[in-house]
PDB file of N, CA and C in Angstrom:
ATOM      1  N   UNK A   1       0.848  -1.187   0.000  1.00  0.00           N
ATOM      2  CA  UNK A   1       0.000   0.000   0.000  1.00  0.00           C
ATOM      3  C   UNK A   1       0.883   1.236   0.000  1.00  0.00           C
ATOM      4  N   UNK A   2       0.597   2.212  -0.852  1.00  0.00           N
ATOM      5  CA  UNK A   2       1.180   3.766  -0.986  1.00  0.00           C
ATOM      6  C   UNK A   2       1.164   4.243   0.485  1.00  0.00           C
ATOM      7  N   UNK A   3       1.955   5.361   0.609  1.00  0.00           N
ATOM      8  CA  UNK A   3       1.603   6.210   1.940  1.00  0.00           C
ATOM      9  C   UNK A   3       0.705   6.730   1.639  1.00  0.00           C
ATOM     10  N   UNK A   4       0.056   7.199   0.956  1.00  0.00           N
ATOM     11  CA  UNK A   4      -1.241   8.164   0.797  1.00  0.00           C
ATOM     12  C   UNK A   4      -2.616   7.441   0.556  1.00  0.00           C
ATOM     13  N   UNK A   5      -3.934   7.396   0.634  1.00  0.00           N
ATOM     14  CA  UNK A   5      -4.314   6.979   0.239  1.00  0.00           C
ATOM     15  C   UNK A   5      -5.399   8.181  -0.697  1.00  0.00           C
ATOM     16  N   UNK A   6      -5.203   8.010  -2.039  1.00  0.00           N
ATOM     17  CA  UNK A   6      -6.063   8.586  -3.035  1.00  0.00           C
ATOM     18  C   UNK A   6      -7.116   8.922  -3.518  1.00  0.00           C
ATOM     19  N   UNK A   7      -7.735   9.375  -3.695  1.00  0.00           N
ATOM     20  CA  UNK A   7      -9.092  10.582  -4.032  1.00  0.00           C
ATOM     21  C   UNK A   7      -9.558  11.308  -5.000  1.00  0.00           C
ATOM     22  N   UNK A   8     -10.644  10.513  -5.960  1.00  0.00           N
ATOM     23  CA  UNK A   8     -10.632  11.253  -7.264  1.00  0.00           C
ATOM     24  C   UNK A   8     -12.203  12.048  -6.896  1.00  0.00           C
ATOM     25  N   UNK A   9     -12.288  13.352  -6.863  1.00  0.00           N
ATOM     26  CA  UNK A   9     -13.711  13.934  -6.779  1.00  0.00           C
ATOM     27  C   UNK A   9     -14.004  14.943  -7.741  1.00  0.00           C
ATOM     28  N   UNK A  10     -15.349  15.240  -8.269  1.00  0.00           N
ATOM     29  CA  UNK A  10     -15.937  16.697  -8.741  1.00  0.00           C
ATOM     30  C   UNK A  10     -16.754  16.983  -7.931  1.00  0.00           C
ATOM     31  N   UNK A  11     -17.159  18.423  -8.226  1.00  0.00           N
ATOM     32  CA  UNK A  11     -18.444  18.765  -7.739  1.00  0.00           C
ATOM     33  C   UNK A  11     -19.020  18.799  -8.832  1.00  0.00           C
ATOM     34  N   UNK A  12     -20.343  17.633  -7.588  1.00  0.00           N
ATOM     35  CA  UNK A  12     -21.831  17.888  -8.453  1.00  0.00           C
ATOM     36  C   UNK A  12     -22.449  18.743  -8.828  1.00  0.00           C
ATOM     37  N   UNK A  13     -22.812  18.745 -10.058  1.00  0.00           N
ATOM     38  CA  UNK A  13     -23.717  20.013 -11.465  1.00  0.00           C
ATOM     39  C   UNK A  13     -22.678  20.635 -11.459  1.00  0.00           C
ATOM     40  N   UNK A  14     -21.376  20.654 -12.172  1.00  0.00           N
ATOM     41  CA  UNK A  14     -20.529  20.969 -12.880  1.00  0.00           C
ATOM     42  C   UNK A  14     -20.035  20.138 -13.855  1.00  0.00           C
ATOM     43  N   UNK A  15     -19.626  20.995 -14.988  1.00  0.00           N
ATOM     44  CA  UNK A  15     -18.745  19.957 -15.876  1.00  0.00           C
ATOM     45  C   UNK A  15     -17.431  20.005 -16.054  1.00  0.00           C
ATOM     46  N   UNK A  16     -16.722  20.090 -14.835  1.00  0.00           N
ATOM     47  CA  UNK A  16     -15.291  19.936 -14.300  1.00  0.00           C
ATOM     48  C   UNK A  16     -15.331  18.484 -14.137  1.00  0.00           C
ATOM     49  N   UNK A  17     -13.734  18.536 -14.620  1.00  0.00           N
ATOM     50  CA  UNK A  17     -12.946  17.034 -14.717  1.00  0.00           C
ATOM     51  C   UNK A  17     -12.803  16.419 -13.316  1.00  0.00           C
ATOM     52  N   UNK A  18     -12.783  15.681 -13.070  1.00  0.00           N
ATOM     53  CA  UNK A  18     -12.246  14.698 -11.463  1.00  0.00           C
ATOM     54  C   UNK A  18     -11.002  15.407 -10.943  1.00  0.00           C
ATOM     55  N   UNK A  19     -10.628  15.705 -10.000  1.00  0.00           N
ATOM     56  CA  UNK A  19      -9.676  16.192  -9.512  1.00  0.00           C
ATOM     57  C   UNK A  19      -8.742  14.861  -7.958  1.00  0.00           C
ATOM     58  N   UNK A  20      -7.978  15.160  -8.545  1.00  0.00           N
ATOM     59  CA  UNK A  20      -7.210  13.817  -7.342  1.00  0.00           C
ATOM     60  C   UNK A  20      -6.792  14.675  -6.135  1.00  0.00           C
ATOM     61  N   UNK A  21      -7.219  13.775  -5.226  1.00  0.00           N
ATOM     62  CA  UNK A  21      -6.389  14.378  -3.458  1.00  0.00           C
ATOM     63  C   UNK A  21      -6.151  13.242  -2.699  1.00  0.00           C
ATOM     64  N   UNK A  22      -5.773  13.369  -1.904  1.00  0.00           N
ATOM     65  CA  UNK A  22      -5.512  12.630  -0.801  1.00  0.00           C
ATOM     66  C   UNK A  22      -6.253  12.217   0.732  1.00  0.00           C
ATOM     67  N   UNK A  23      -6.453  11.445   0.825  1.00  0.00           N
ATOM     68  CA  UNK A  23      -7.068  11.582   2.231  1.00  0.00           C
ATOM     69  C   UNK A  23      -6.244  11.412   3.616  1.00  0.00           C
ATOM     70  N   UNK A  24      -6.665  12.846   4.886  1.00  0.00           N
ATOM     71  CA  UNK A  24      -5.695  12.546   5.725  1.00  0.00           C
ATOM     72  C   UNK A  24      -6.288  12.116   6.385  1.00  0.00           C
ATOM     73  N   UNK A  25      -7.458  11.724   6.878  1.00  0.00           N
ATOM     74  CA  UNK A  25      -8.333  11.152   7.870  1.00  0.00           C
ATOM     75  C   UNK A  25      -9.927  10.829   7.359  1.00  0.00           C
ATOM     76  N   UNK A  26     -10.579   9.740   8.091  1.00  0.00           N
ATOM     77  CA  UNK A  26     -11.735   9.090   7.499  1.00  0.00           C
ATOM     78  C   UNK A  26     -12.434   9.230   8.877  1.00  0.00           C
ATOM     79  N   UNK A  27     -13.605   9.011   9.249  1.00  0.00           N
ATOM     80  CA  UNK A  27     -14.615   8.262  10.184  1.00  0.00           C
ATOM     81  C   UNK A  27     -15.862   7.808   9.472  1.00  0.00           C
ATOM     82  N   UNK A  28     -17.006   7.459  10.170  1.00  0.00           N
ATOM     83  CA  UNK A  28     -17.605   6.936   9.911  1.00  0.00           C
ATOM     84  C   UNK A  28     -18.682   8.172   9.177  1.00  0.00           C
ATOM     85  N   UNK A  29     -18.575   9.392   9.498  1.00  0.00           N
ATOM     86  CA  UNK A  29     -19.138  10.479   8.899  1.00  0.00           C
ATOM     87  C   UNK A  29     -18.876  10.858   8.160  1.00  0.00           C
ATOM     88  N   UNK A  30     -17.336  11.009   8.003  1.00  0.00           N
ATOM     89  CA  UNK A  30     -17.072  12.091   6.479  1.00  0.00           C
ATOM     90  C   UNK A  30     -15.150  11.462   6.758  1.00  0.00           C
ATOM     91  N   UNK A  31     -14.788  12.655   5.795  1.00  0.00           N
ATOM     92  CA  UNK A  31     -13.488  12.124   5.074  1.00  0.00           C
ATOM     93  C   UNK A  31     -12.851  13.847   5.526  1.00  0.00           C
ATOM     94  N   UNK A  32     -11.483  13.791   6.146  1.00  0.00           N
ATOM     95  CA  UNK A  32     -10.504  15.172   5.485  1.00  0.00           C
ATOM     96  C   UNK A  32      -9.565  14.904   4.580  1.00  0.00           C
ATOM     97  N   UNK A  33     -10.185  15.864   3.398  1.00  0.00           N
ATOM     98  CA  UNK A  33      -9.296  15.786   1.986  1.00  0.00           C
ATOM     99  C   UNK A  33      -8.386  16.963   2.157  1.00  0.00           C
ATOM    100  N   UNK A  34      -7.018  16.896   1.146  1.00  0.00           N
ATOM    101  CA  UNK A  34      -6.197  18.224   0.889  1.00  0.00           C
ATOM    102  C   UNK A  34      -6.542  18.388   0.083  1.00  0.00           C
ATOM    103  N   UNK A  35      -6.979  19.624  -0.455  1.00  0.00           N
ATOM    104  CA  UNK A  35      -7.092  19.780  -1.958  1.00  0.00           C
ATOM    105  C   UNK A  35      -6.253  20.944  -2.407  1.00  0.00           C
ATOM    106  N   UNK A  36      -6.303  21.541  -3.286  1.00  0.00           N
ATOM    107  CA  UNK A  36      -5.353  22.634  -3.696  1.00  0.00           C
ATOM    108  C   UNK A  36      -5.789  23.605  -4.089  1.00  0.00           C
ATOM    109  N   UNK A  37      -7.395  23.675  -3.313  1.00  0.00           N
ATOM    110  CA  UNK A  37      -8.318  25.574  -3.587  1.00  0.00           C
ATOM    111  C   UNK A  37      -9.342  25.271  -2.643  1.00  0.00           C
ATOM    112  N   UNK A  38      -9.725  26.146  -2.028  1.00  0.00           N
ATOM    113  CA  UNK A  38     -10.471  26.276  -0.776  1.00  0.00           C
ATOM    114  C   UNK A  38     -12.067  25.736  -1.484  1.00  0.00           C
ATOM    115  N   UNK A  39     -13.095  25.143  -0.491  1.00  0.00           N
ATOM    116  CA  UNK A  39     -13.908  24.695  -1.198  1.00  0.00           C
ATOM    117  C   UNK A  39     -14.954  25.284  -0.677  1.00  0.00           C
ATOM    118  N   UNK A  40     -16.560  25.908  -0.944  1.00  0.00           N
ATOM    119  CA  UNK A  40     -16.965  26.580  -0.233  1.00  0.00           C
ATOM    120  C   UNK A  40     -17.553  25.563   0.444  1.00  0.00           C
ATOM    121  N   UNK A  41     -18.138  26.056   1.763  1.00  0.00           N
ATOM    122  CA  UNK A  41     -19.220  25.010   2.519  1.00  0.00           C
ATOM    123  C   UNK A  41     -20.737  25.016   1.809  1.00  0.00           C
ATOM    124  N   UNK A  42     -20.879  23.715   1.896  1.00  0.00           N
ATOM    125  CA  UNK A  42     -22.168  23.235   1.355  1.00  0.00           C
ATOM    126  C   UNK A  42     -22.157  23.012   0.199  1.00  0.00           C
ATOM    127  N   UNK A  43     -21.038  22.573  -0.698  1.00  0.00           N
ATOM    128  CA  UNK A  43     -20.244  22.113  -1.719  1.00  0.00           C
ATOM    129  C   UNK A  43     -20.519  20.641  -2.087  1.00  0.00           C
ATOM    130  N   UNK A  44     -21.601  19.912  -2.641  1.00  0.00           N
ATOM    131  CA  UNK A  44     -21.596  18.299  -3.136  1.00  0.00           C
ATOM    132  C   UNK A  44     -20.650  18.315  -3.584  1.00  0.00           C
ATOM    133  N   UNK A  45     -19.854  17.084  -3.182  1.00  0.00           N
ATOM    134  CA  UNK A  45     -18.712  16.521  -4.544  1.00  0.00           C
ATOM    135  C   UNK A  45     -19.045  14.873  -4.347  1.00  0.00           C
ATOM    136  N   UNK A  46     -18.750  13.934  -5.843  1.00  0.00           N
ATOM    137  CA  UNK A  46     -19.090  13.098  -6.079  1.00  0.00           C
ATOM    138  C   UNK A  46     -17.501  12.524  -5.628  1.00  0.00           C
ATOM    139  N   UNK A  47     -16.940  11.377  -4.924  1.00  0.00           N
ATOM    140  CA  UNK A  47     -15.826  11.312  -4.726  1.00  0.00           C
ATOM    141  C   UNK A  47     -15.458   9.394  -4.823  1.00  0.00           C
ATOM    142  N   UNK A  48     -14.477   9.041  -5.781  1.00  0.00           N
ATOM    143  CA  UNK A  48     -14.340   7.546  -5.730  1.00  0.00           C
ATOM    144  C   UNK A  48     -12.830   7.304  -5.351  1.00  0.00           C
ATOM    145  N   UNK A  49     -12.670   6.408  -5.056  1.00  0.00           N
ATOM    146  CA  UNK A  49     -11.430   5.891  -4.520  1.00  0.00           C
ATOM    147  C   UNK A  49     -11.176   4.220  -5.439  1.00  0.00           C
ATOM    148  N   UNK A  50     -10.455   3.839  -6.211  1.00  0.00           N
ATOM    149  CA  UNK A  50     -10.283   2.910  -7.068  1.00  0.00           C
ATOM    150  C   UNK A  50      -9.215   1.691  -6.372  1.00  0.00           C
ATOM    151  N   UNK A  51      -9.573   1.204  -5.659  1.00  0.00           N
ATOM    152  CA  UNK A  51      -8.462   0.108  -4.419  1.00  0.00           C
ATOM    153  C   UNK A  51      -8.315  -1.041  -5.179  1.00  0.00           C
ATOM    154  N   UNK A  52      -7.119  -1.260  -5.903  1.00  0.00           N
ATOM    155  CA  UNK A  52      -6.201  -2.272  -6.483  1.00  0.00           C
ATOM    156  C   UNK A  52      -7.101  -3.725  -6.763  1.00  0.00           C
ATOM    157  N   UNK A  53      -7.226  -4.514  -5.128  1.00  0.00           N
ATOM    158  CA  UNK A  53      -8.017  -5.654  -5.360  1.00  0.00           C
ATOM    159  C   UNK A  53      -9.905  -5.790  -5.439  1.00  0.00           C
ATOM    160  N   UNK A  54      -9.952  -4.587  -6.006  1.00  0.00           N
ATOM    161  CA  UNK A  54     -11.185  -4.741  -6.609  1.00  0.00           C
ATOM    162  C   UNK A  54     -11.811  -3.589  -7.735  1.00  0.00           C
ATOM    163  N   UNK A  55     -12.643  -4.352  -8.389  1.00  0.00           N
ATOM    164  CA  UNK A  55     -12.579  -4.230  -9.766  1.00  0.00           C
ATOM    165  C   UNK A  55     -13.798  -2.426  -9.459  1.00  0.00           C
ATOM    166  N   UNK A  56     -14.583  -2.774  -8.757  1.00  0.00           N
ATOM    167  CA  UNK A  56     -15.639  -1.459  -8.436  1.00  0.00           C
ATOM    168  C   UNK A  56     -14.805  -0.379  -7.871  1.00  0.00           C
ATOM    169  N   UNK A  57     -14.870   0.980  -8.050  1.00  0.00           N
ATOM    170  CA  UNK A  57     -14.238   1.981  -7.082  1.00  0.00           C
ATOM    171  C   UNK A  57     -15.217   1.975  -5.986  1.00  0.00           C
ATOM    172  N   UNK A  58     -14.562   2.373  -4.794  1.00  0.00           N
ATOM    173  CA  UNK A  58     -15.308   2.718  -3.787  1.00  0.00           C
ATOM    174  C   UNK A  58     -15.846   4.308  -4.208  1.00  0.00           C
ATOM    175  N   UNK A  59     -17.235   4.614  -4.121  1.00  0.00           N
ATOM    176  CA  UNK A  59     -18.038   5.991  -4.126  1.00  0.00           C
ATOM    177  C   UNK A  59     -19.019   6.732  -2.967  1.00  0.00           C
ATOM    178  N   UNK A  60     -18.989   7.484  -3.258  1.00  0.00           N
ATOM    179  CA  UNK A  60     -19.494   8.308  -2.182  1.00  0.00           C
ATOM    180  C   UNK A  60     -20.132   9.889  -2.965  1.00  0.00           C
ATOM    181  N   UNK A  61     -20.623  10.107  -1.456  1.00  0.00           N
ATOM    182  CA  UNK A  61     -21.202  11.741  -2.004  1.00  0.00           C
ATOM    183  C   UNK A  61     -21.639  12.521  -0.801  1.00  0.00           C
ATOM    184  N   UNK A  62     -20.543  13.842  -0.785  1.00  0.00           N
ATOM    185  CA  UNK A  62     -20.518  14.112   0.366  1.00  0.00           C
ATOM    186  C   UNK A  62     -20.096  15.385   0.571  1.00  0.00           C
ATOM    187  N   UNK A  63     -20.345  16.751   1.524  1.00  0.00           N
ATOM    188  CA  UNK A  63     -20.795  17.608   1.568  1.00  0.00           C
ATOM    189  C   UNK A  63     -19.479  18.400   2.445  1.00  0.00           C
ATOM    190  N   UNK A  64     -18.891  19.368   1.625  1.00  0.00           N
ATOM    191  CA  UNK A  64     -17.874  20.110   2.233  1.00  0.00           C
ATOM    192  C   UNK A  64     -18.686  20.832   3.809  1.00  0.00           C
ATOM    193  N   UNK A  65     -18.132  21.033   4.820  1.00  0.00           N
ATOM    194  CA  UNK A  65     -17.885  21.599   6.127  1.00  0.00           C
ATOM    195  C   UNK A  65     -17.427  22.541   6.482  1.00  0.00           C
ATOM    196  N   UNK A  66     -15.962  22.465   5.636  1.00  0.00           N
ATOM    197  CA  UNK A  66     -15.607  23.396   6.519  1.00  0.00           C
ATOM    198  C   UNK A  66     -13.975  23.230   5.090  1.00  0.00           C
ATOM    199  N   UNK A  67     -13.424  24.255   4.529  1.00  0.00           N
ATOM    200  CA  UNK A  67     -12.288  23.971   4.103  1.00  0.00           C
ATOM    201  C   UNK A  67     -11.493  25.358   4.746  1.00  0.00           C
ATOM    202  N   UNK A  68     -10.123  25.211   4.755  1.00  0.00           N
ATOM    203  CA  UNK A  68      -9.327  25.908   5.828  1.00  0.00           C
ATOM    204  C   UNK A  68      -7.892  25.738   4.969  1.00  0.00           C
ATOM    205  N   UNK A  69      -6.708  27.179   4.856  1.00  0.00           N
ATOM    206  CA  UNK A  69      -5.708  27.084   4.912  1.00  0.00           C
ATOM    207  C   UNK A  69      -4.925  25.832   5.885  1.00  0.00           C
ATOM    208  N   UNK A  70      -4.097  25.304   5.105  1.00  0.00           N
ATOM    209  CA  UNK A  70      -3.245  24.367   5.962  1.00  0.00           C
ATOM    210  C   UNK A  70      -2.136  24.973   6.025  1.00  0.00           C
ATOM    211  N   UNK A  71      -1.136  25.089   7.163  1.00  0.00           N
ATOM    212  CA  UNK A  71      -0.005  25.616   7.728  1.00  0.00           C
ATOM    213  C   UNK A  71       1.144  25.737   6.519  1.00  0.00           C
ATOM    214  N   UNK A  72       0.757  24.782   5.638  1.00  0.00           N
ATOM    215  CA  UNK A  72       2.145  24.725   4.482  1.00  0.00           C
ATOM    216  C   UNK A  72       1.995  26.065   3.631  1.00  0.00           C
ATOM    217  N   UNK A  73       0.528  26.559   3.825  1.00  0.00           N
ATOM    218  CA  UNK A  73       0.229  27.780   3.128  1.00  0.00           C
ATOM    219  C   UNK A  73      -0.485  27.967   1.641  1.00  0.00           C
ATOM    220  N   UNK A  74       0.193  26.538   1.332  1.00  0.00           N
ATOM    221  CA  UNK A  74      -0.632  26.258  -0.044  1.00  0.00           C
ATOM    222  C   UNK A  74      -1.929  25.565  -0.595  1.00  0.00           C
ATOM    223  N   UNK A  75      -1.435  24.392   0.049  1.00  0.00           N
ATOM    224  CA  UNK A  75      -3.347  22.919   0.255  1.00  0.00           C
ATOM    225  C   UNK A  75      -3.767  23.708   1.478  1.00  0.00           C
ATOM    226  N   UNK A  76      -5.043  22.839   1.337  1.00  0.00           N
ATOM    227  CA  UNK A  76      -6.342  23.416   2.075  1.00  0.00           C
ATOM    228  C   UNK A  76      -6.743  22.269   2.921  1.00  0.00           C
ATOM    229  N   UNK A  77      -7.180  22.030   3.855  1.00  0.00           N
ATOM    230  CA  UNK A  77      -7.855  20.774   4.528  1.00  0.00           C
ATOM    231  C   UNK A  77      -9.440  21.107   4.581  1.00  0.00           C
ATOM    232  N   UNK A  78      -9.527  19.995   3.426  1.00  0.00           N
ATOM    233  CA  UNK A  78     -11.122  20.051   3.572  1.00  0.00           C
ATOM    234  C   UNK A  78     -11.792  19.085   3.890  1.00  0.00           C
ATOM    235  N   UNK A  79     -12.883  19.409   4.911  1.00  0.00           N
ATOM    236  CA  UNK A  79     -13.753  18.491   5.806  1.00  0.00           C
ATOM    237  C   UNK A  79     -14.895  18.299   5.406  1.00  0.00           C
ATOM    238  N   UNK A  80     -15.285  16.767   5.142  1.00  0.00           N
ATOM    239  CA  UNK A  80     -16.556  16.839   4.312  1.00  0.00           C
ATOM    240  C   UNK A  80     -17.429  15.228   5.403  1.00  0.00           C
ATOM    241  N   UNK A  81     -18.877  15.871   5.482  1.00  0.00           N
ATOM    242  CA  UNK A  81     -19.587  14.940   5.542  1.00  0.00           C
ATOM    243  C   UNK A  81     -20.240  13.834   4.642  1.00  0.00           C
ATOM    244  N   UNK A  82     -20.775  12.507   5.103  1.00  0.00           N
ATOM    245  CA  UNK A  82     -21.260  11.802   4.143  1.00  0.00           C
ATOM    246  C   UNK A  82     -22.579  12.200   3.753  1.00  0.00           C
ATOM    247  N   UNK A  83     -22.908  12.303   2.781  1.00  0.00           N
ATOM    248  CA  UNK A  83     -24.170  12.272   2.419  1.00  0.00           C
ATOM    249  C   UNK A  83     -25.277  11.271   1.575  1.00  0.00           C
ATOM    250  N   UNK A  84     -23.747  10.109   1.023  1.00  0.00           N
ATOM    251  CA  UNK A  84     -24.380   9.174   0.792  1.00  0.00           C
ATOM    252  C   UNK A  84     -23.551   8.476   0.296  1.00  0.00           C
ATOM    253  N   UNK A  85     -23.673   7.049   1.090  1.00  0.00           N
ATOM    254  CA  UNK A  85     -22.030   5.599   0.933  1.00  0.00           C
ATOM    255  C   UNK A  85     -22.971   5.047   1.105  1.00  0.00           C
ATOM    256  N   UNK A  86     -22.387   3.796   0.209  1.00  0.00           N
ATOM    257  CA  UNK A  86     -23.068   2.378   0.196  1.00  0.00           C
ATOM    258  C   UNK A  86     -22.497   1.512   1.437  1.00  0.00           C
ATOM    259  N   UNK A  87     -23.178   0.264   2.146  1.00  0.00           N
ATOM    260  CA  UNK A  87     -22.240  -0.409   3.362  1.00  0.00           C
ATOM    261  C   UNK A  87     -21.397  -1.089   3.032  1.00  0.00           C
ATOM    262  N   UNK A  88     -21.025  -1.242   1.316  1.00  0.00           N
ATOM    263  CA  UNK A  88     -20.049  -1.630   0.764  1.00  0.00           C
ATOM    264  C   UNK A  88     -18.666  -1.049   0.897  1.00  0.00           C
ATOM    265  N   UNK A  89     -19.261   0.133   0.355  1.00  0.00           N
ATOM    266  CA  UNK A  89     -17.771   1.576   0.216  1.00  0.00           C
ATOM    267  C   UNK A  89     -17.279   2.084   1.361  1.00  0.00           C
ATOM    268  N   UNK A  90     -18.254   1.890   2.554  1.00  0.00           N
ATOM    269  CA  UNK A  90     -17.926   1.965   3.715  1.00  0.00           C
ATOM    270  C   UNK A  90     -17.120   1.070   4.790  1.00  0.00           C
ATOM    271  N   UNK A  91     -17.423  -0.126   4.725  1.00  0.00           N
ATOM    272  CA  UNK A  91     -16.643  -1.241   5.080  1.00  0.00           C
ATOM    273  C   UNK A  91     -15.374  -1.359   4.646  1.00  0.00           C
ATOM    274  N   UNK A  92     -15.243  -1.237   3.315  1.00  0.00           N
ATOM    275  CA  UNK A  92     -13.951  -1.095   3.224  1.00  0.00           C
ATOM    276  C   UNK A  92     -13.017  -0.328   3.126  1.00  0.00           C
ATOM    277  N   UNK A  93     -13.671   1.009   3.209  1.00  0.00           N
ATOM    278  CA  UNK A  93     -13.192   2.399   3.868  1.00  0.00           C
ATOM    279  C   UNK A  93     -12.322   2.413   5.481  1.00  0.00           C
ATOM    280  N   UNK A  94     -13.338   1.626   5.997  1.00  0.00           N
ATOM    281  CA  UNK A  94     -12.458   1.278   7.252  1.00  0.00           C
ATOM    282  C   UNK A  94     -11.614   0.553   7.297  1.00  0.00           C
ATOM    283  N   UNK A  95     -11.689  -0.342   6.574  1.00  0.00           N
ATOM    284  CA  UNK A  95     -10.578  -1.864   6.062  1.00  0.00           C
ATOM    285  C   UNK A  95      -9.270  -0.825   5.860  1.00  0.00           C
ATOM    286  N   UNK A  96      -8.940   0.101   4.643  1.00  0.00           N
ATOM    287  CA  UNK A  96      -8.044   0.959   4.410  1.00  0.00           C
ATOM    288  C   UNK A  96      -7.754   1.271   5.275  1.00  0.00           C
ATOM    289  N   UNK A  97      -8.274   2.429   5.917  1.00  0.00           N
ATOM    290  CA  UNK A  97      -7.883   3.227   7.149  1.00  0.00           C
ATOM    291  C   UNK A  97      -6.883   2.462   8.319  1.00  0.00           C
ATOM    292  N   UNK A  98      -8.160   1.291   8.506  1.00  0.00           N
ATOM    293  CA  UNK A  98      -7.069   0.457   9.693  1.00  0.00           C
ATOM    294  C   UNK A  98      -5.722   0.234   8.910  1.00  0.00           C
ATOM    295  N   UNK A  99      -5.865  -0.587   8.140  1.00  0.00           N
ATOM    296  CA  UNK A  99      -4.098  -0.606   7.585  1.00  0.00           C
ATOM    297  C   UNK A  99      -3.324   0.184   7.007  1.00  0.00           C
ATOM    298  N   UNK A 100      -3.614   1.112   6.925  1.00  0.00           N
ATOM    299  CA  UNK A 100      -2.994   2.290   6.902  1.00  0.00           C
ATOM    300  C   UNK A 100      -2.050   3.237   8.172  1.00  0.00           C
ATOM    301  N   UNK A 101      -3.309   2.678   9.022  1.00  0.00           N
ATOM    302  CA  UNK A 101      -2.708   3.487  10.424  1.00  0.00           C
ATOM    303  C   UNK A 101      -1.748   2.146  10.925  1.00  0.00           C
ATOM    304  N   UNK A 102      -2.086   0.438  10.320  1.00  0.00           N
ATOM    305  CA  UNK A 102      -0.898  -0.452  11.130  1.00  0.00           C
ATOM    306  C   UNK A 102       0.326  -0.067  10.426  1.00  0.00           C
ATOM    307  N   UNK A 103       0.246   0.086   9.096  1.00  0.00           N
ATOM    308  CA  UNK A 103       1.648   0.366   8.556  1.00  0.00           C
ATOM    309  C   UNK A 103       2.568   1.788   9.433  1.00  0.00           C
ATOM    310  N   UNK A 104       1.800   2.010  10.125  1.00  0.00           N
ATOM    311  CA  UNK A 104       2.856   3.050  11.197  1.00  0.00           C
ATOM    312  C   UNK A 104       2.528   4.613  10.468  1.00  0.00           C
ATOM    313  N   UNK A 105       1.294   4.563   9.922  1.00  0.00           N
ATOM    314  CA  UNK A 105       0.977   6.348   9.342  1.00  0.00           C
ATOM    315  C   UNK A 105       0.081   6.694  10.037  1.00  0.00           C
ATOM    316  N   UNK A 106       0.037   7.644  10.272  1.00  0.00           N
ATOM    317  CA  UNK A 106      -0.493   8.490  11.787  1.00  0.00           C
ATOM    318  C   UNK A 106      -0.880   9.944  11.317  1.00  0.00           C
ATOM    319  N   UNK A 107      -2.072   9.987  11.542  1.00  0.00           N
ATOM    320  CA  UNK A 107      -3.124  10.728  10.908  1.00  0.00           C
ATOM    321  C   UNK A 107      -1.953  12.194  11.798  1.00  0.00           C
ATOM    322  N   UNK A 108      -2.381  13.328  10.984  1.00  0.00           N
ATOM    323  CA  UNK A 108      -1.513  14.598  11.061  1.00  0.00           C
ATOM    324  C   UNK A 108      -1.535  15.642  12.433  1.00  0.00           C
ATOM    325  N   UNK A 109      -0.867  16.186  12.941  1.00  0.00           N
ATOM    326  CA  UNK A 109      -1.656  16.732  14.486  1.00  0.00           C
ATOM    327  C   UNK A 109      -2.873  17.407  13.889  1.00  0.00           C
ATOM    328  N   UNK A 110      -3.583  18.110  14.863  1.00  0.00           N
ATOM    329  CA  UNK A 110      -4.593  18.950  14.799  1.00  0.00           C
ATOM    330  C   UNK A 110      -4.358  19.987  14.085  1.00  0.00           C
ATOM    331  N   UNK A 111      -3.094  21.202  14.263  1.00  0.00           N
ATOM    332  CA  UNK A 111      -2.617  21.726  13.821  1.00  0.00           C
ATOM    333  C   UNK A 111      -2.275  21.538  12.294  1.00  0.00           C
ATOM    334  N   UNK A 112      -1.943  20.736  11.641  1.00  0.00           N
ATOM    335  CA  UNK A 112      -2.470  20.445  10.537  1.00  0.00           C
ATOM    336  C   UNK A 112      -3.019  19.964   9.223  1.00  0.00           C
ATOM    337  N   UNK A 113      -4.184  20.160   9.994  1.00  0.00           N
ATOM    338  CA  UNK A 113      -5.469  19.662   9.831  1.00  0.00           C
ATOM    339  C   UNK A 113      -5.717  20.865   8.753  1.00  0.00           C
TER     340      UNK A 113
END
């Protein structure tokens, strides 16, 4: 597994291309993405994640919060709720996460977030 784990999203009712990010943290509510332009709140984006041993991407659809300068000055940490995962895309959302955090990667301080 990469150190990062990857993030292809648009926002919904646009005809903008998929844009890739990263995810620095998951729960069972929502996801914090970096992205590289502030996103406004209350922002749909359609968001899939494409995981090696299987052929479906994991999808979702889910609702910016809150996006915020990150300390590096440049990415943004954006916080988004779910608004709609299958118990498919979700299950193994957590599957990732856990092995992610055993491989010894450790979600970022608060600070930045």
């Amino acid at each position: 597994m990469s150190s990062a784990i990857i993030v292809s999203y648009r926002v919904i009712g646009t005809t903008e291309e998929p844009t890739l990010s990263m995810i620095v943290s998951a729960s069972p509510e929502g996801l914090l993405l970096v992205t590289d332009k502030p996103m406004k709140t209350g922002t749909h984006l359609a968001l899939e994640i494409q995981m090696p041993e299987h052929e479906e991407p994991l999808q979702f659809i889910g609702r910016v919060v809150e996006s915020s300068r990150r300390l590096d000055q440049i990415t943004f940490g954006t916080r988004l709720e779910f608004l709609s995962v299958d118990t498919r895309s979700k299950k193994l959302l957590d599957t990732l996460m856990t092995k992610y955090r055993a491989e010894g990667k450790q979600e970022p301080p608060e600070e930045l977030r």
